[in-house]
Protein backbone atom coordinates (compact mmCIF):
# COMPACT_ATOMS: atom_id res chain seq x y z
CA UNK A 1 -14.56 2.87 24.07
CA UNK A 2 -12.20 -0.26 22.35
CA UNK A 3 -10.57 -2.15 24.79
CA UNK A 4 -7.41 -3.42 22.75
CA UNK A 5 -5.83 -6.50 24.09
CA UNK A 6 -1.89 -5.68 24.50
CA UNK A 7 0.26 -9.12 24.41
CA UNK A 8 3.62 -10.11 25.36
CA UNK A 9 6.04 -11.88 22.57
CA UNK A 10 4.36 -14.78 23.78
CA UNK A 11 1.38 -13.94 23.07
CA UNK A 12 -0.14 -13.84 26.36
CA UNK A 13 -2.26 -11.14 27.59
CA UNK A 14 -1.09 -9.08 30.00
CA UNK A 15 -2.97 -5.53 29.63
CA UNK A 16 -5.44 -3.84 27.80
CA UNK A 17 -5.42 -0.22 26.08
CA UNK A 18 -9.00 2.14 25.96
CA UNK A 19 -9.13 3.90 22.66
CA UNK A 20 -11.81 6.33 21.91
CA UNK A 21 -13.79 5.88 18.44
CA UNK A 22 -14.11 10.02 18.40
CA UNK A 23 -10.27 9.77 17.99
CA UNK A 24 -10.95 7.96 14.68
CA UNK A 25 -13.83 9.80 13.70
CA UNK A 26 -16.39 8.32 15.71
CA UNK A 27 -17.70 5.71 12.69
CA UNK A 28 -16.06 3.51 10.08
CA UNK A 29 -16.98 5.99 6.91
CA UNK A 30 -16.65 3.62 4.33
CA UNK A 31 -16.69 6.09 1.11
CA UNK A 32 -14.03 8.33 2.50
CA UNK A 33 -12.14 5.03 2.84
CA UNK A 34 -12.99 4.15 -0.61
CA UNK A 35 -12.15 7.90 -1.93
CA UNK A 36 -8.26 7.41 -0.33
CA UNK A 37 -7.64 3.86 -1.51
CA UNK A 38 -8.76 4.75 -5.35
CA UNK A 39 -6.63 8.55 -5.05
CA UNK A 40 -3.72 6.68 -3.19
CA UNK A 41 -4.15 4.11 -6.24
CA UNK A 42 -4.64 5.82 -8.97
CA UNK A 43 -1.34 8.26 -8.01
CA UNK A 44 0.98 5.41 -8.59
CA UNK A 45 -0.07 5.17 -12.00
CA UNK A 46 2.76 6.09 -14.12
CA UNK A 47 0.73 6.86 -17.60
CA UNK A 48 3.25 5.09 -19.89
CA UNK A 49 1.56 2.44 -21.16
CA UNK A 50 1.82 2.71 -24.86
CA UNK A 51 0.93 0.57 -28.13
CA UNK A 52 1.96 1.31 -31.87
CA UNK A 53 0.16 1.64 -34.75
CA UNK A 54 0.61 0.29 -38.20
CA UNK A 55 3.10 3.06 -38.37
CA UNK A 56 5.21 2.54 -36.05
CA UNK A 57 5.68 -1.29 -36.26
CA UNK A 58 8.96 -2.31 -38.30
CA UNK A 59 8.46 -4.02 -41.78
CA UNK A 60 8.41 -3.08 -45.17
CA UNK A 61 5.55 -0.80 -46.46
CA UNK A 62 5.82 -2.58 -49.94
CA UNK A 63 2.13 -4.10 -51.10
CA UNK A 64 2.63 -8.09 -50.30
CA UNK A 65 0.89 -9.18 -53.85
CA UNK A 66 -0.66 -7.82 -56.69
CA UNK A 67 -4.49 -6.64 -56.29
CA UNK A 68 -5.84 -9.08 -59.08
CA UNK A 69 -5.24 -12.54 -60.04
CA UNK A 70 -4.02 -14.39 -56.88
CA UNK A 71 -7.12 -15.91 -55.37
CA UNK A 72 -6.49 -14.44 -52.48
CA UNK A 73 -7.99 -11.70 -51.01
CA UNK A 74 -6.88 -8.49 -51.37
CA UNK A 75 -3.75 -7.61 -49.50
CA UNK A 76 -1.39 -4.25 -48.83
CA UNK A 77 1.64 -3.89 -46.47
CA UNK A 78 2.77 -6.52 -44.46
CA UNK A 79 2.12 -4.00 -40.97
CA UNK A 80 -1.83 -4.55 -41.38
CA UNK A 81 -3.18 -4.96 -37.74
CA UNK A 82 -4.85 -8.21 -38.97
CA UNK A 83 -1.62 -9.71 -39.41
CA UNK A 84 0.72 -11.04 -37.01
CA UNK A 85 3.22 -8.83 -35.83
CA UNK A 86 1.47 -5.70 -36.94
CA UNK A 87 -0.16 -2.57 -35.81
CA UNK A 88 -2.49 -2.16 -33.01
CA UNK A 89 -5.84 -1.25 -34.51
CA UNK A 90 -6.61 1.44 -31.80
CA UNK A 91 -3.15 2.11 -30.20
CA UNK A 92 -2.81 3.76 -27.06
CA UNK A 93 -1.30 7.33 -27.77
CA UNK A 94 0.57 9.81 -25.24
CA UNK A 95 -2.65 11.15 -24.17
CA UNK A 96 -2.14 11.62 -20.47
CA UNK A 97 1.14 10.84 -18.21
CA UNK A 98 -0.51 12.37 -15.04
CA UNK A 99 -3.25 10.27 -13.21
CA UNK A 100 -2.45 12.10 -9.66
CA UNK A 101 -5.39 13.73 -7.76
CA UNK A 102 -5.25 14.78 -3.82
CA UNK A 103 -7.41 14.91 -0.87
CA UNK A 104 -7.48 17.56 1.42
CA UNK A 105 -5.07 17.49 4.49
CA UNK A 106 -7.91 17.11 6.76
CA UNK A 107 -10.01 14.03 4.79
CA UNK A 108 -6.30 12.48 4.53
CA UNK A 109 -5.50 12.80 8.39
CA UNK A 110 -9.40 11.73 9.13
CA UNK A 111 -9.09 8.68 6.29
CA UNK A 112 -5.83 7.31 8.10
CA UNK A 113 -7.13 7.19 11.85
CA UNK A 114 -10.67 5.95 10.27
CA UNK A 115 -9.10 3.06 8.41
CA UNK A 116 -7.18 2.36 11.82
CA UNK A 117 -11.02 2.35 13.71
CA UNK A 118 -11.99 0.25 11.24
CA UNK A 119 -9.35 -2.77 11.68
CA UNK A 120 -9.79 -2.33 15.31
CA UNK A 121 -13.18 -3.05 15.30
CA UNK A 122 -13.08 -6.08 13.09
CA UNK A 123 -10.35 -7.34 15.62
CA UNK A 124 -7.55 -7.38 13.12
CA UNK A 125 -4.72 -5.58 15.12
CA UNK A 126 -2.38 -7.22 17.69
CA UNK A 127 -0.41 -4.80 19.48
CA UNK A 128 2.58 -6.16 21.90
CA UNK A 129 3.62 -4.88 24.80
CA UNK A 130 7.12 -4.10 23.54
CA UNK A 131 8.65 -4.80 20.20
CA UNK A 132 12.35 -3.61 20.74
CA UNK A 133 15.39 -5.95 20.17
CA UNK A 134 18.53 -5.44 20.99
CA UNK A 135 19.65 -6.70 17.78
CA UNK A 136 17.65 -7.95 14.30
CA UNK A 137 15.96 -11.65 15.05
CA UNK A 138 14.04 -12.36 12.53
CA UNK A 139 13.02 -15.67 13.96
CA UNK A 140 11.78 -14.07 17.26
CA UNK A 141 9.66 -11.91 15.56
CA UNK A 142 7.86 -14.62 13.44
CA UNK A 143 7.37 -16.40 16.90
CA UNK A 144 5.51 -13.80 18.13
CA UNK A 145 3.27 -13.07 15.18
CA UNK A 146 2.30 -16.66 15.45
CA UNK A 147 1.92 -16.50 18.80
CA UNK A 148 -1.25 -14.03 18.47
CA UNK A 149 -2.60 -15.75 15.48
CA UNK A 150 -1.04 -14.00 12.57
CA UNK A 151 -2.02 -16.29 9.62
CA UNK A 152 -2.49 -13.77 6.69
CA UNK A 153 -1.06 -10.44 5.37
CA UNK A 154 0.07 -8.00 7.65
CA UNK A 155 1.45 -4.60 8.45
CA UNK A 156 4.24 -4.08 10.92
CA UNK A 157 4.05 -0.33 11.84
CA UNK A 158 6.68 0.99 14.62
CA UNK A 159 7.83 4.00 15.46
CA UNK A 160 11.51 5.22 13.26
CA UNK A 161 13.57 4.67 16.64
CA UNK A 162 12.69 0.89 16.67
CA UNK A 163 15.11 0.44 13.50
CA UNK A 164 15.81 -3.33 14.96
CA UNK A 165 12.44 -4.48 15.06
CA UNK A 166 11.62 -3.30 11.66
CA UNK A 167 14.47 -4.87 10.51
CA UNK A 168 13.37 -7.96 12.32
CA UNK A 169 10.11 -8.25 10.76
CA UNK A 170 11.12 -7.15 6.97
CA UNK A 171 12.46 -10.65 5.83
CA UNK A 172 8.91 -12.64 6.96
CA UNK A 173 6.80 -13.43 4.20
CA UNK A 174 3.79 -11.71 3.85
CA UNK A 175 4.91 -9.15 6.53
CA UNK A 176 5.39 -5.31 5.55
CA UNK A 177 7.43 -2.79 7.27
CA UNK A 178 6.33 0.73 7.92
CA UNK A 179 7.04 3.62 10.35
CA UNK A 180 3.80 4.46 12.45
CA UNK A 181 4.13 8.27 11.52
CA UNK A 182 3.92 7.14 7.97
CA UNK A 183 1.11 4.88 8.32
CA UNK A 184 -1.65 5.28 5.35
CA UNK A 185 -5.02 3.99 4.82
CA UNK A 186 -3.76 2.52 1.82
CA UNK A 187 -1.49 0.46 3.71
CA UNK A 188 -4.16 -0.41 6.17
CA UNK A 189 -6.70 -1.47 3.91
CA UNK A 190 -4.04 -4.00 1.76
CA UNK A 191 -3.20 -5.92 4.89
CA UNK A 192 -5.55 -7.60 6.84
CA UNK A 193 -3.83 -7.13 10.23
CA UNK A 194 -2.24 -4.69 11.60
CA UNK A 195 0.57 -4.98 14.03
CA UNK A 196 2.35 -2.60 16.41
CA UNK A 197 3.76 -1.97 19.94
CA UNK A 198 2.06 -0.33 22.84
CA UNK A 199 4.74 3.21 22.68
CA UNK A 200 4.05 3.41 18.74
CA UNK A 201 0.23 3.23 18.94
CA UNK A 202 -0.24 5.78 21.88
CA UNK A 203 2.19 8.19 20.15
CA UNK A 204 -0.04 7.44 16.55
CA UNK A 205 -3.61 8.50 18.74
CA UNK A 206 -1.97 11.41 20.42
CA UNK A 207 -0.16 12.85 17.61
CA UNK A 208 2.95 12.71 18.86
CA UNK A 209 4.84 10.59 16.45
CA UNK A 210 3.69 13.32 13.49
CA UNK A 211 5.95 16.33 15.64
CA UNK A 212 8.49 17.93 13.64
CA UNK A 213 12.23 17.48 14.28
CA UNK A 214 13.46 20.12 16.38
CA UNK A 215 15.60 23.53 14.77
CA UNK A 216 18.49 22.29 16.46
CA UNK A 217 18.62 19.02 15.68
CA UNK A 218 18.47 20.29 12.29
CA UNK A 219 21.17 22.40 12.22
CA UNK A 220 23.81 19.38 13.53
């Protein structure tokens, strides 16, 4: 069992949560991690980088100088890759536009909790008590990450109801905004802590945050 410290906004103890590892898989798996950051990665590629060839530069195709005569060396069109301005030698070509691979629903789900086990035991998330505000204050919520020792990048992950304190954390430097249903090992694994109220964490572990909206909600 983890014993997670939970704070108040000033950054005083005042409980502690239990979280089992077999929630998170039991183990920090460190190549499954590895597998989701690269796919995650390597699916925001858009695949239009592109160069042109001699052929597709502008400039005239006419032959700079005669072959013979000049002392120079031997010259043609002015779109030569060795000149300035011209063709790539080996251009990049529309080869492939689609870099985008998957993981199966169950290594995703186990990759997300598992990159969660492993910030919690390196001691990189600071989870609050509560995190609500009745309106956005931005400088509340910076008070509070310093008052836990927030010194580096970090992820702010909260559950979609909290709509003030994600808007009170989205305007601090070095601070990113998610909602805790939407939280990725990507996102985990590019911040170095992770932070988060007591209500959005339990709902994350028990699955309750991931529960689709009702029929008839949907039909209003």
């Amino acid at each position: 069992m983890i014993d997670l410290p939970i704070y108040d906004r000033n950054g005083k103890q005042v409980d502690s949560l239990s979280i089992d590892e077999k929630d998170l898989g039991t183990e920090v798996r460190y190549a499954l991690l590895k597998q989701a950051y690269v796919i995650t990665h390597g699916n925001q590629r858009q695949g239009s980088a592109r160069t042109r060839n001699r052929s597709r530069v502008a400039g005239s195709t006419r032959k700079l100088y005669k072959q013979k005569g000049t002392g120079n060396a031997r010259a043609g069109t002015v779109r030569t890759n060795i000149r300035k301005g011209g063709g790539v030698a080996f251009a990049k070509v529309r080869s492939r536009e689609d870099f985008r691979t998957s993981l199966t629903k169950k290594m995703r789900r186990l990759a997300n909790r598992n990159a969660l086990l492993a910030k919690l035991v390196d001691g990189e998330v600071k989870c609050f008590a509560d995190l609500s505000f009745e309106a956005p204050k931005t400088r509340d919520f910076a008070a509070s990450l310093a008052a836990v020792g927030i010194d580096r990048t970090c992820l702010v992950a909260l559950a979609k109801e909290n709509r003030n304190g994600l808007r009170s954390a989205r305007n601090i430097a070095e601070v990113d905004c998610t909602r805790i249903d939407q939280l990725s090992a990507f996102d985990l694994l590019n911040h170095r802590y992770l932070v988060t109220d007591r209500r959005s964490l339990e709902s994350f572990l028990d699955g309750s945050c991931f529960a689709s909206t009702p029929v008839a909600e949907k039909s209003r």
